[in-house]
N, C-alpha and C. Protein backbone atom coordinates (compact mmCIF):
# COMPACT_ATOMS: atom_id res chain seq x y z
N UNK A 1 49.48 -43.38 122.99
CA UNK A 1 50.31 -42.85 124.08
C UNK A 1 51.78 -42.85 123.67
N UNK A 2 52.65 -41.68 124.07
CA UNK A 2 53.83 -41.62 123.74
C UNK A 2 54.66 -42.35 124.73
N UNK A 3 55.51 -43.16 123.62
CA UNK A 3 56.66 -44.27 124.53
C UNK A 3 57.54 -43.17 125.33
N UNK A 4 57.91 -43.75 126.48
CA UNK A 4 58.90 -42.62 127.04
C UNK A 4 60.29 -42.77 126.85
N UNK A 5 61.27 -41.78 126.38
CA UNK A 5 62.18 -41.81 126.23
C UNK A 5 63.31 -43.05 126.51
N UNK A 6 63.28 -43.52 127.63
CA UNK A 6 64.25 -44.64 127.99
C UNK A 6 62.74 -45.24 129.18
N UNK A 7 62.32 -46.13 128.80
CA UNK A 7 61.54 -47.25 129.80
C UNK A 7 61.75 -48.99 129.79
N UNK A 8 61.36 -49.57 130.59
CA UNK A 8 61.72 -51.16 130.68
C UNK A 8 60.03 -51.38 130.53
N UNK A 9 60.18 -52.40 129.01
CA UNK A 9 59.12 -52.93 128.60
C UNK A 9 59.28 -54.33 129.21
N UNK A 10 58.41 -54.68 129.45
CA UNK A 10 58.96 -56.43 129.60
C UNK A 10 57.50 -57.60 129.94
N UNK A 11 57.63 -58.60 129.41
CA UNK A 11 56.56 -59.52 129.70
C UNK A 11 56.81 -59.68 131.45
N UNK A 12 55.94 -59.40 131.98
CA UNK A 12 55.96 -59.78 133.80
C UNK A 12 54.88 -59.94 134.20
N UNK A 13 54.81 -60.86 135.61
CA UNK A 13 54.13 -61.29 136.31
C UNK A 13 53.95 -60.00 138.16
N UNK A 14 53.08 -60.17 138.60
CA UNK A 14 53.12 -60.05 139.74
C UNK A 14 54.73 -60.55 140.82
N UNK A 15 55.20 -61.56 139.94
CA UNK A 15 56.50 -61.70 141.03
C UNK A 15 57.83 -61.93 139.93
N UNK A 16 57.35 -61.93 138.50
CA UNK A 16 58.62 -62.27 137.68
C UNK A 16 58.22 -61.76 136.73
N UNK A 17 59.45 -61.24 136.00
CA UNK A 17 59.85 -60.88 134.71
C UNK A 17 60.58 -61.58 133.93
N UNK A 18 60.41 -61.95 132.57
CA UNK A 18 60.92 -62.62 131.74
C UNK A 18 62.31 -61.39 130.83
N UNK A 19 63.09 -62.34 130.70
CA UNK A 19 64.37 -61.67 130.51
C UNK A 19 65.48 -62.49 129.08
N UNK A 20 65.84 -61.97 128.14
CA UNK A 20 66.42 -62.75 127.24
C UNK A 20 68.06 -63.21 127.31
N UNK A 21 68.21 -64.07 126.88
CA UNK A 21 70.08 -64.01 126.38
C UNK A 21 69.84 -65.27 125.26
N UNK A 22 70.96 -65.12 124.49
CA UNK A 22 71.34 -66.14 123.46
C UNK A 22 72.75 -66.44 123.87
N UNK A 23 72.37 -67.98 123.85
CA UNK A 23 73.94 -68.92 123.57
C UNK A 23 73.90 -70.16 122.56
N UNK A 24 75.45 -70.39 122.46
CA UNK A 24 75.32 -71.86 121.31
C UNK A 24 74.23 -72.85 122.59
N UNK A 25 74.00 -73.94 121.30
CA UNK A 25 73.11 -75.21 121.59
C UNK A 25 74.04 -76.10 122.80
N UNK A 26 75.25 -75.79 123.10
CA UNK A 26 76.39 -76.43 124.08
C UNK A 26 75.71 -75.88 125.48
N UNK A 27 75.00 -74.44 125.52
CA UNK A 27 75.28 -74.41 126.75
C UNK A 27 73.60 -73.97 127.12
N UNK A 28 73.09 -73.40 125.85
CA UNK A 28 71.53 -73.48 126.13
C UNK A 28 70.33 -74.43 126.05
N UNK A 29 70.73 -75.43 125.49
CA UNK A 29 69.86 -76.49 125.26
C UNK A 29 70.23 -77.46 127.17
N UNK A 30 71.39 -77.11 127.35
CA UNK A 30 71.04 -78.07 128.55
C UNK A 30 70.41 -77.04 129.83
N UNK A 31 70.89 -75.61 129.47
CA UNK A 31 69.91 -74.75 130.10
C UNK A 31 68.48 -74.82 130.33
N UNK A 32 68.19 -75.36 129.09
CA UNK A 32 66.25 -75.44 129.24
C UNK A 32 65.95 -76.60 130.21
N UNK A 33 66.79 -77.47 129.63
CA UNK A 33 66.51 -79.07 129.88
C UNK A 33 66.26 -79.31 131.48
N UNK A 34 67.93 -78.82 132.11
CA UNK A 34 67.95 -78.27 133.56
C UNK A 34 67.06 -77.54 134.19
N UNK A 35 66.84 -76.38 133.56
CA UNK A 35 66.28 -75.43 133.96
C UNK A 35 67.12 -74.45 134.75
N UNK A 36 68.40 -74.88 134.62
CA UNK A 36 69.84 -73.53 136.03
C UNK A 36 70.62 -73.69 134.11
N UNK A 37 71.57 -72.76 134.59
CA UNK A 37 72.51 -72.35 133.31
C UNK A 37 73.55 -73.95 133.52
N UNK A 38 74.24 -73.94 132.78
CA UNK A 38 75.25 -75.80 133.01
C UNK A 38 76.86 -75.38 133.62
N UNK A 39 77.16 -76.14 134.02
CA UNK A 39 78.95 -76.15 134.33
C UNK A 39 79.71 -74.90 132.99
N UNK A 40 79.46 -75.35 131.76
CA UNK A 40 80.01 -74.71 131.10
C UNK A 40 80.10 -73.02 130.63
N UNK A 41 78.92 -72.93 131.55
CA UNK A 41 78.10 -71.05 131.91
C UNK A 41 79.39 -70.62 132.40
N UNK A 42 79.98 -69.51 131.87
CA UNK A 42 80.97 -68.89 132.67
C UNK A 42 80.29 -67.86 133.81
N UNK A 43 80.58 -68.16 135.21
CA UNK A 43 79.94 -67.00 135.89
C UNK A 43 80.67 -66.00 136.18
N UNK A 44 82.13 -66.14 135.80
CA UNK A 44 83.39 -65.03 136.21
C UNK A 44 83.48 -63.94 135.04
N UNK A 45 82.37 -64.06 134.01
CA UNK A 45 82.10 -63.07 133.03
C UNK A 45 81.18 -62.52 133.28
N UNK A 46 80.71 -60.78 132.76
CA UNK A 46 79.55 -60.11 132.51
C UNK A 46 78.40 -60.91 131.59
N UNK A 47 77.11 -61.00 132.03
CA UNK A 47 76.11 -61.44 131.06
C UNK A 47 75.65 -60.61 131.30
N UNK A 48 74.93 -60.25 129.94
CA UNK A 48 73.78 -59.16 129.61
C UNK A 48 72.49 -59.67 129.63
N UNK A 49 71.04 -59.67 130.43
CA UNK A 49 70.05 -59.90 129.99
C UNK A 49 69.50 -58.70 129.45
N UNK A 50 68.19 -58.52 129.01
CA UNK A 50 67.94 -58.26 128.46
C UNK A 50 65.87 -57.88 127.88
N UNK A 51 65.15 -56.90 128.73
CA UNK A 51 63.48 -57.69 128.85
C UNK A 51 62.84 -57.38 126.77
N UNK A 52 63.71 -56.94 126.25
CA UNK A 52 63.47 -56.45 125.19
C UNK A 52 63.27 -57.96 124.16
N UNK A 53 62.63 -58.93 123.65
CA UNK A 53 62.20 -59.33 122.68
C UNK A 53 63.07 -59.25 121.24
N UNK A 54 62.44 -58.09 120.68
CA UNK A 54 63.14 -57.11 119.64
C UNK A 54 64.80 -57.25 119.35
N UNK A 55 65.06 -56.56 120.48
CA UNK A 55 66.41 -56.29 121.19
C UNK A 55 66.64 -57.02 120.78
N UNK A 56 66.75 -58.56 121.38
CA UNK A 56 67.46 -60.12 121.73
C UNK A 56 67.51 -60.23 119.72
N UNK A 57 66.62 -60.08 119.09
CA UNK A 57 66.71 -60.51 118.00
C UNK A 57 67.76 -60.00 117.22
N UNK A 58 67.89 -58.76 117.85
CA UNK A 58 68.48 -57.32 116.63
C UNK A 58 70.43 -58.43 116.92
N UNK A 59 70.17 -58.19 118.39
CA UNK A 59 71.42 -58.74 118.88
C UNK A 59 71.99 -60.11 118.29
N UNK A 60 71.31 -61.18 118.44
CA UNK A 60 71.63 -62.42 117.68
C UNK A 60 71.02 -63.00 116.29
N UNK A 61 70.70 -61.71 115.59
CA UNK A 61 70.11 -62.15 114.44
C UNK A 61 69.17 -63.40 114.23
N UNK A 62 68.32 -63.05 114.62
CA UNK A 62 67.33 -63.83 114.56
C UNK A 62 67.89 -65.50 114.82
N UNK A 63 68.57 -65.30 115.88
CA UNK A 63 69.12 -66.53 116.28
C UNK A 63 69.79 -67.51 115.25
N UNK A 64 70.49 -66.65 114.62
CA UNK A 64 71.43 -66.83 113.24
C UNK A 64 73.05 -66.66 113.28
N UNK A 65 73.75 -65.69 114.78
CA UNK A 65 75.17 -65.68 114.89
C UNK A 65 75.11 -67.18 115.39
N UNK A 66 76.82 -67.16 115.32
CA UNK A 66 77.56 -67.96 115.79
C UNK A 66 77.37 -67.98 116.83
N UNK A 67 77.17 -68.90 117.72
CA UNK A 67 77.33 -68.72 119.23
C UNK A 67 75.89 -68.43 119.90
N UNK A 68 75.48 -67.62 119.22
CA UNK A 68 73.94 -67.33 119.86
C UNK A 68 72.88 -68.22 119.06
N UNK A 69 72.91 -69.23 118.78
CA UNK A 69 71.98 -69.84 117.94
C UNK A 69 70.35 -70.24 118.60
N UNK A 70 70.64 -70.50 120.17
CA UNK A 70 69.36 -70.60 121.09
C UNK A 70 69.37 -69.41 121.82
N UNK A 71 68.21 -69.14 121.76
CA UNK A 71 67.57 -67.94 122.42
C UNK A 71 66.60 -68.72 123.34
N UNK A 72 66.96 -67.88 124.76
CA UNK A 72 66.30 -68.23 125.90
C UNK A 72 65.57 -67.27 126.47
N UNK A 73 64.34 -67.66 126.99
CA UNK A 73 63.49 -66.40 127.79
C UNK A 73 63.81 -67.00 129.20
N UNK A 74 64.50 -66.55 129.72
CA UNK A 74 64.33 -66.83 131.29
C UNK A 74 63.92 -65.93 132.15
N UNK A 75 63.16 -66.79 132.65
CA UNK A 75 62.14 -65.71 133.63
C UNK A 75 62.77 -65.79 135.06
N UNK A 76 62.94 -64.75 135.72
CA UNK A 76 63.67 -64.41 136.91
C UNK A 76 62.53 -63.58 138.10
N UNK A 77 63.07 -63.79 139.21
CA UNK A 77 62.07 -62.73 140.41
C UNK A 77 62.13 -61.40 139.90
N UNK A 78 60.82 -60.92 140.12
CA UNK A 78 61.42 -59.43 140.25
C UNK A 78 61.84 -58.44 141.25
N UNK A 79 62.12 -59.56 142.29
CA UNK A 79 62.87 -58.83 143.49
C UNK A 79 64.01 -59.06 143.52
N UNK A 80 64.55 -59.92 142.42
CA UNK A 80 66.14 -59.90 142.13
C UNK A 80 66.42 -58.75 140.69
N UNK A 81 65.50 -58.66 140.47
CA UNK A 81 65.90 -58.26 139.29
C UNK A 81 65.60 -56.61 139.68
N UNK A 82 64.93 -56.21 140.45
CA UNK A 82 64.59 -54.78 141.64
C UNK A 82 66.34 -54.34 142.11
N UNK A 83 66.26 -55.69 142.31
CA UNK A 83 68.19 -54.88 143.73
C UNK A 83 69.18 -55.07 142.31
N UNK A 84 69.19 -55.68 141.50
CA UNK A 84 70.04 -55.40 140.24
C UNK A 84 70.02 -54.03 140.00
N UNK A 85 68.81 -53.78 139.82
CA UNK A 85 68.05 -52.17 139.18
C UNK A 85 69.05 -51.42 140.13
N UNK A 86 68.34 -51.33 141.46
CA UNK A 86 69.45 -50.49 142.84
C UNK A 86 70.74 -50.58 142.97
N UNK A 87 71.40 -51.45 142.29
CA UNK A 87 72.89 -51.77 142.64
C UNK A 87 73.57 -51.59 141.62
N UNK A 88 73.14 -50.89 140.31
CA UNK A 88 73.58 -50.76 139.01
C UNK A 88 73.99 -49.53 139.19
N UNK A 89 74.92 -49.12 138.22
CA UNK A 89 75.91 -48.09 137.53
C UNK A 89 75.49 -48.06 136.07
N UNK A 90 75.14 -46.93 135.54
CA UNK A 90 75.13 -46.61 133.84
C UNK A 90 76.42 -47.41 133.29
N UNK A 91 76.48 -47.47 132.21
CA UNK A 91 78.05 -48.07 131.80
C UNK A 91 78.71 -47.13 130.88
N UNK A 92 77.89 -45.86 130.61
CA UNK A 92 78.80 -44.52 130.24
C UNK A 92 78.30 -43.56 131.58
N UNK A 93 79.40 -42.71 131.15
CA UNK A 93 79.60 -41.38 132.23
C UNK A 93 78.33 -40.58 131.96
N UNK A 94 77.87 -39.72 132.33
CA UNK A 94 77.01 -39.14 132.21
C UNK A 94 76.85 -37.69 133.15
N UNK A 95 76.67 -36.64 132.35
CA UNK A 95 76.97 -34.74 133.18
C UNK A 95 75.35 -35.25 133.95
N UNK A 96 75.87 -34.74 135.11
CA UNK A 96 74.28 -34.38 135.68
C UNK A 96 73.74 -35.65 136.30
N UNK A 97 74.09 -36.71 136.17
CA UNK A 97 74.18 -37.66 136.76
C UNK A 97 74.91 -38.09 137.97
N UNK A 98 76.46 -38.36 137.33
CA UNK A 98 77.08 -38.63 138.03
C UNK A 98 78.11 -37.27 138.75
N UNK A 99 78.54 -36.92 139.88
CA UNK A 99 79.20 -36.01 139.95
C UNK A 99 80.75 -35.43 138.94
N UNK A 100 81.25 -36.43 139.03
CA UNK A 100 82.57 -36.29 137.68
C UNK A 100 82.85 -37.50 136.92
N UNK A 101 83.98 -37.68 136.17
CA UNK A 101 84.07 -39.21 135.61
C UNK A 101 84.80 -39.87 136.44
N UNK A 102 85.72 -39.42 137.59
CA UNK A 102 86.03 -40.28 138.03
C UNK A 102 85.40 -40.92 139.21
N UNK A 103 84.41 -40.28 139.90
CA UNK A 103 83.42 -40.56 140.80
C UNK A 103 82.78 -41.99 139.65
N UNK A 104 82.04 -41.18 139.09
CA UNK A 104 81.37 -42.67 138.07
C UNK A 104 82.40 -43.86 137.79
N UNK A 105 83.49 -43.66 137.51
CA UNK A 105 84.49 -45.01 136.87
C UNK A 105 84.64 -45.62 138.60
N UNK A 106 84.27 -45.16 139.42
CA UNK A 106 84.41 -45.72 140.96
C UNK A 106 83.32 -46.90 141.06
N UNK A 107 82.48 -45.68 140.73
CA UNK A 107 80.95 -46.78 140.58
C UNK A 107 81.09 -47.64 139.90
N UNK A 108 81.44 -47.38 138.99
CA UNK A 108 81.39 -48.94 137.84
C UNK A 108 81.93 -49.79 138.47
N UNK A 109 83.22 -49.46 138.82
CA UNK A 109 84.02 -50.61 139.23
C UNK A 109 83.33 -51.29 139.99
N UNK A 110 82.40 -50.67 141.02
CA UNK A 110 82.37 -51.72 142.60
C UNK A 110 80.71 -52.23 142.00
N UNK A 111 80.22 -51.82 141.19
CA UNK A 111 78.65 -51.89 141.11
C UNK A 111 78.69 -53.17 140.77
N UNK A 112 77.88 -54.53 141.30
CA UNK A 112 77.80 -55.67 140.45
C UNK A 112 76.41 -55.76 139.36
N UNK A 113 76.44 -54.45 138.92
CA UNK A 113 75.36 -54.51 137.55
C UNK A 113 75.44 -53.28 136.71
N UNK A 114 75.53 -52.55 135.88
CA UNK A 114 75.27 -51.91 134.97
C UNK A 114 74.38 -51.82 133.94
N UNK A 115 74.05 -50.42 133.18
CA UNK A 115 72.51 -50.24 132.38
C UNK A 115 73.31 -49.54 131.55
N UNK A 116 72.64 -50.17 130.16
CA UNK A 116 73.25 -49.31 129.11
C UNK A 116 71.27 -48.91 128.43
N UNK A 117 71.58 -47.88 127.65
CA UNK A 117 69.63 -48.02 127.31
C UNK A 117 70.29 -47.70 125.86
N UNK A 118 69.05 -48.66 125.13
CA UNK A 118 69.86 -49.32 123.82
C UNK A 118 68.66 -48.62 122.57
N UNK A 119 68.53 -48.30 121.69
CA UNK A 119 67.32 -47.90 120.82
C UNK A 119 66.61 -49.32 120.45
N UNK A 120 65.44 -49.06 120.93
CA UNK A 120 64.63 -50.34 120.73
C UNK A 120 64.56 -50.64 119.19
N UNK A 121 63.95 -52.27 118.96
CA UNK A 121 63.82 -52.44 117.66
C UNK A 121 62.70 -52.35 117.02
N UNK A 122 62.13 -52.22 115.59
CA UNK A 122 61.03 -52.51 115.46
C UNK A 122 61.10 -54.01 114.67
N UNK A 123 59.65 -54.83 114.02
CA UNK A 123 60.08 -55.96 113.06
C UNK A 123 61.08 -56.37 111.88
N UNK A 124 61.26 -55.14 111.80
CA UNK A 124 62.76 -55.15 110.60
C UNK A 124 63.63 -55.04 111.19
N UNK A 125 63.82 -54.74 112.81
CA UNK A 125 65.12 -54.54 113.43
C UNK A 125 65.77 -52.92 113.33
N UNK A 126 64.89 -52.59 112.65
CA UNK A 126 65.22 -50.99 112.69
C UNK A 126 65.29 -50.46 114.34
N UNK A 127 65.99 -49.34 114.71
CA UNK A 127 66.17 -48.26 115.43
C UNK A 127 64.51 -47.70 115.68
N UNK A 128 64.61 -47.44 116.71
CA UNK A 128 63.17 -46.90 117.13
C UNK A 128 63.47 -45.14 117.47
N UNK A 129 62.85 -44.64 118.20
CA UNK A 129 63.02 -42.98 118.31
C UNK A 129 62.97 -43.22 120.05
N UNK A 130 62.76 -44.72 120.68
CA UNK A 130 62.74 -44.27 122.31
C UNK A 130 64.22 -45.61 122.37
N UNK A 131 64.17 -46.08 123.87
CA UNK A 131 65.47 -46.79 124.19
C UNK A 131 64.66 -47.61 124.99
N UNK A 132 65.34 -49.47 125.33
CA UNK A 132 65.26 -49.79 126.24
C UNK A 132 66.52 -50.40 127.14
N UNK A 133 65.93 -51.44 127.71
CA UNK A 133 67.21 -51.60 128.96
C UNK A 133 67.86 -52.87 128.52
N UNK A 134 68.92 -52.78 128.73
CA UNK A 134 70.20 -53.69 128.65
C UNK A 134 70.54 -53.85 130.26
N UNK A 135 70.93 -55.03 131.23
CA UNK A 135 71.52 -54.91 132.52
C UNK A 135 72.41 -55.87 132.22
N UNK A 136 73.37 -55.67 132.49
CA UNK A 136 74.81 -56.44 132.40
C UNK A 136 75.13 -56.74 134.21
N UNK A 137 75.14 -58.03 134.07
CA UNK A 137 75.54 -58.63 135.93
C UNK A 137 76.71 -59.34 135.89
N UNK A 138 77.27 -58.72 136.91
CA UNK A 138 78.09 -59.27 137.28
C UNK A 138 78.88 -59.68 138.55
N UNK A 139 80.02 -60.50 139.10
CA UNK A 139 80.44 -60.36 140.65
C UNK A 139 79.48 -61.45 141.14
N UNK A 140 78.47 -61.04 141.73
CA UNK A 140 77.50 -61.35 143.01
C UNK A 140 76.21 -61.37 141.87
N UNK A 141 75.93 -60.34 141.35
CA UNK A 141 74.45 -60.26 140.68
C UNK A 141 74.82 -61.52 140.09
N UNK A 142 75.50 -61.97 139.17
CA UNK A 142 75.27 -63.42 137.81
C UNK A 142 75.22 -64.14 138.95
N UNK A 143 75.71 -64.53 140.43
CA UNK A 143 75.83 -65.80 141.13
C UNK A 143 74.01 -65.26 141.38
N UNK A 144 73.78 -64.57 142.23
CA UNK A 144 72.48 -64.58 142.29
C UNK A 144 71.51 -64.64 141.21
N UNK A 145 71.34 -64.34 139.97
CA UNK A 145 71.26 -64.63 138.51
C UNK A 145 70.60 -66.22 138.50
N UNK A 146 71.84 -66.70 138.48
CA UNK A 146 71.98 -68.08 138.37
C UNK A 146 71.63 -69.21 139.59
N UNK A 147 71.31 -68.79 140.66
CA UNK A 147 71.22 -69.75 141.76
C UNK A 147 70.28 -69.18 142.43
N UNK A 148 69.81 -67.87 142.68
CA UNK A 148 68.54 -67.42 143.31
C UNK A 148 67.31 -66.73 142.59
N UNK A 149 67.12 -65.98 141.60
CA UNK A 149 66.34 -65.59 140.94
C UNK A 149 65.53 -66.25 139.46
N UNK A 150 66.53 -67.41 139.05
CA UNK A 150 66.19 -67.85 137.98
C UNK A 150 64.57 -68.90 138.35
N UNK A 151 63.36 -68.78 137.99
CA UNK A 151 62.81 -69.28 137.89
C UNK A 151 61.86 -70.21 137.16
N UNK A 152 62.87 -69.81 135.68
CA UNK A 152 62.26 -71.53 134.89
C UNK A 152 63.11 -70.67 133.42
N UNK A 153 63.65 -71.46 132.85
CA UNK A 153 63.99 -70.96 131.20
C UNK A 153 63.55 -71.52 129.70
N UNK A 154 62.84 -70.80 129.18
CA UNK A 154 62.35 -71.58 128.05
C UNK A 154 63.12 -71.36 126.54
N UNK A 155 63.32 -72.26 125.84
CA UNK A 155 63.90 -72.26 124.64
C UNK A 155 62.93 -71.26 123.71
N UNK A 156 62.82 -70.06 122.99
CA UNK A 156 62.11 -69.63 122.43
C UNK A 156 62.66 -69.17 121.03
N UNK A 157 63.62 -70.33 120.88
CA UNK A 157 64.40 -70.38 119.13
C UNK A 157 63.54 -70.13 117.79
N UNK A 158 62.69 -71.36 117.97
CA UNK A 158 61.33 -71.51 117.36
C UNK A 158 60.33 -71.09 117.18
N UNK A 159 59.97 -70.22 118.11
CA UNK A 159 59.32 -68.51 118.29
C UNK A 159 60.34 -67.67 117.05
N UNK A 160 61.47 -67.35 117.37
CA UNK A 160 62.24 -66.66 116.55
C UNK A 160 62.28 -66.63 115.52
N UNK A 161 62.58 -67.93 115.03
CA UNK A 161 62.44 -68.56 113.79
C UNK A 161 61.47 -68.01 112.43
N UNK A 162 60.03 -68.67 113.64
CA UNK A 162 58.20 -68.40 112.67
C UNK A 162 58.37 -66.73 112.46
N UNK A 163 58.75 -66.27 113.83
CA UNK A 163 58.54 -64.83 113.77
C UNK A 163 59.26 -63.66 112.21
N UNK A 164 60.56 -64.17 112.39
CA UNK A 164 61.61 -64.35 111.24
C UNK A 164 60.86 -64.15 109.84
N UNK A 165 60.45 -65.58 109.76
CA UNK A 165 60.15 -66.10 108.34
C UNK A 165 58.87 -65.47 108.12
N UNK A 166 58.07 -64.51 108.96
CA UNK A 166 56.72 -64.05 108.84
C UNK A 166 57.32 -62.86 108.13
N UNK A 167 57.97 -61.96 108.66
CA UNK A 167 58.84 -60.58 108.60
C UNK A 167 59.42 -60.97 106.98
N UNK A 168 59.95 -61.88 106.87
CA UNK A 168 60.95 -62.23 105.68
C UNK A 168 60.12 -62.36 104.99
N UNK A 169 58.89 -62.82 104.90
CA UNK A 169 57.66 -63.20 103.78
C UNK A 169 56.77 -61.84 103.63
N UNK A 170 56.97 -60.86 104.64
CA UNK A 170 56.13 -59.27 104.33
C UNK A 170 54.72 -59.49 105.07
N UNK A 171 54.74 -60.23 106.19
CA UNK A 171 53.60 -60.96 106.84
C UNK A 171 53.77 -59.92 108.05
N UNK A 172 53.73 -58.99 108.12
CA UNK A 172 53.65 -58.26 109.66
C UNK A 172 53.09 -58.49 110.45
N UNK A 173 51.91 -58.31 110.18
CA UNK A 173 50.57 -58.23 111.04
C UNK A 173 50.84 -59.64 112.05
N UNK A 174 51.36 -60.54 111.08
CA UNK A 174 51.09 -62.39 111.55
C UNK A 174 52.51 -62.19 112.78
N UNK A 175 53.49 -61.39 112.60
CA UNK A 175 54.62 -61.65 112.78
C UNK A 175 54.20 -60.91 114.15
N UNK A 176 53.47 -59.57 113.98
CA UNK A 176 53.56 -58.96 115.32
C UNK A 176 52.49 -59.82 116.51
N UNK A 177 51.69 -60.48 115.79
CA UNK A 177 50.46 -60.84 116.41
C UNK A 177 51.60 -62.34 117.59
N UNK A 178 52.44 -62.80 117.22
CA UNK A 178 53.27 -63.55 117.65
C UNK A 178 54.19 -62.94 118.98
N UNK A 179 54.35 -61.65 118.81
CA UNK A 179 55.75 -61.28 119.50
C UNK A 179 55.15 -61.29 120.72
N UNK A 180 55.95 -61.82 121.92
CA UNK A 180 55.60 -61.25 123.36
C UNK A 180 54.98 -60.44 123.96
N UNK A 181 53.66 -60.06 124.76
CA UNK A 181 53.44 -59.13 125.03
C UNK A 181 54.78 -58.42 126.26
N UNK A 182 54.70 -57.30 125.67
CA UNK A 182 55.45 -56.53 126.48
C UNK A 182 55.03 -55.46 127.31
N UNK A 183 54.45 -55.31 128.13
CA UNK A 183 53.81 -53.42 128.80
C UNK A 183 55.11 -52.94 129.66
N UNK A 184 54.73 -52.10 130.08
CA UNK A 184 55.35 -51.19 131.11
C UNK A 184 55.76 -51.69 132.14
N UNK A 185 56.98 -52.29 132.63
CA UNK A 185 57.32 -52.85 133.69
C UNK A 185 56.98 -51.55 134.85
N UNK A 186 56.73 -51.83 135.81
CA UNK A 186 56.13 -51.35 136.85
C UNK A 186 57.27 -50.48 137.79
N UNK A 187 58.36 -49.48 137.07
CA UNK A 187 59.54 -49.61 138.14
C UNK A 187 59.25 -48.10 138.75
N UNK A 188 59.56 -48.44 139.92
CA UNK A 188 59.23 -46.53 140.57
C UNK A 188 60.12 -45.50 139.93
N UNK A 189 60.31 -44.66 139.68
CA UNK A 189 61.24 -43.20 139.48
C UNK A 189 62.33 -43.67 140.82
N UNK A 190 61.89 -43.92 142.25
CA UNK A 190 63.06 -43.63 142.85
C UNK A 190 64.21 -45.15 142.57
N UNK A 191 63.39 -46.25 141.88
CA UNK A 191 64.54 -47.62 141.65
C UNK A 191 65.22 -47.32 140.11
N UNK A 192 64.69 -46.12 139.67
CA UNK A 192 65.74 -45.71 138.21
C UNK A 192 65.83 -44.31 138.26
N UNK A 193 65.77 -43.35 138.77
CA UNK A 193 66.26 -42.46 139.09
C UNK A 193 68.10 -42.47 138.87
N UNK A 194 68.31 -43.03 139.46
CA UNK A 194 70.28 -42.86 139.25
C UNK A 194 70.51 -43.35 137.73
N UNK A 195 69.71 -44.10 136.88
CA UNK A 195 70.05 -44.77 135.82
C UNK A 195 69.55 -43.84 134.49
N UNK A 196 69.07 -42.86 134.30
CA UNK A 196 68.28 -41.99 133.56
C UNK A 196 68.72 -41.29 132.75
N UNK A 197 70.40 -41.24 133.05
CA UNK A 197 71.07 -40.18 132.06
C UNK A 197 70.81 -39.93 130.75
């Protein structure tokens, strides 16, 4: 079956979806431990999650930058993560979408979430030929993020790691047989409809 152009893959449940970010060991290791993000979480910044796997890797190098050294799967509602979807703005302009650019730069401003759709990865981190989703929260979405939707976060460094060193050794098969399942997140046309450009 052909991937569709821009879709949200993601490991989910009946009520949650699992979602990535990487931070240093300062602020994700007490993340797991806790299970809420720590004092030192900035919430007055944009965070990007993220349901892409792949993605998270391409992004923090196999949990190898600076700063991103733990990789977290945190799994969130998907009825928070639904009104994110509804309350988002693209984070480029887009003809046919939006009525002009300055109508859209309106939206951005007031939207507390944005979608960028990113070219998925494959095991080498290569560019794929479809896109997935990036949501950047912010305002109200990261407080809700962080205090209402988060429902458990797991350290999945060590996942990264094996997965890594499978890829690095020419072990595919072993490497893919590891990765997350991901299917078709379940989202209607009318909760991404505005996001499609």
């Amino acid at each position: 079956m052909e991937e569709p152009q821009r879709g949200i893959r993601a490991a989910h449940s009946d009520s949650t979806i699992t979602v990535y970010q990487a931070y240093s060991p300062k602020i994700g290791l007490p993340a797991v431990r806790e299970g809420r993000f720590p004092a030192e979480w900035k919430r007055d910044r944009m965070t990007w999650i993220k349901p892409s796997f792949l993605w998270m890797m391409y992004r923090c190098g196999w949990a190898a930058k600076e700063g991103q050294e733990t990789v977290l799967a945190v799994e969130i509602s998907r009825d928070g993560f639904e009104w994110a979807l509804s309350q988002a703005c693209l984070s480029s302009y887009v003809r046919g979408v939006h009525p002009d650019r300055a109508t859209w730069q309106r939206q951005l401003k007031r939207a507390p979430a944005r979608v960028q759709w990113d070219p998925e990865r494959d095991l080498r981190l290569q560019p794929l030929p479809y896109r997935s989703l990036q949501l950047g929260l912010s305002g109200e979405a990261v407080r809700r993020y962080a205090d209402e939707w988060t429902v458990g976060i797991r350290d999945v460094t060590p996942l990264a790691h094996e997965i890594h060193a499978l890829v690095s050794g020419g072990d595919l098969d072993s490497a893919s047989r590891l990765l997350p399942q991901e299917p078709p997140y379940p989202a209607g046309d009318e909760l991404l409809a505005h996001l499609l450009g």
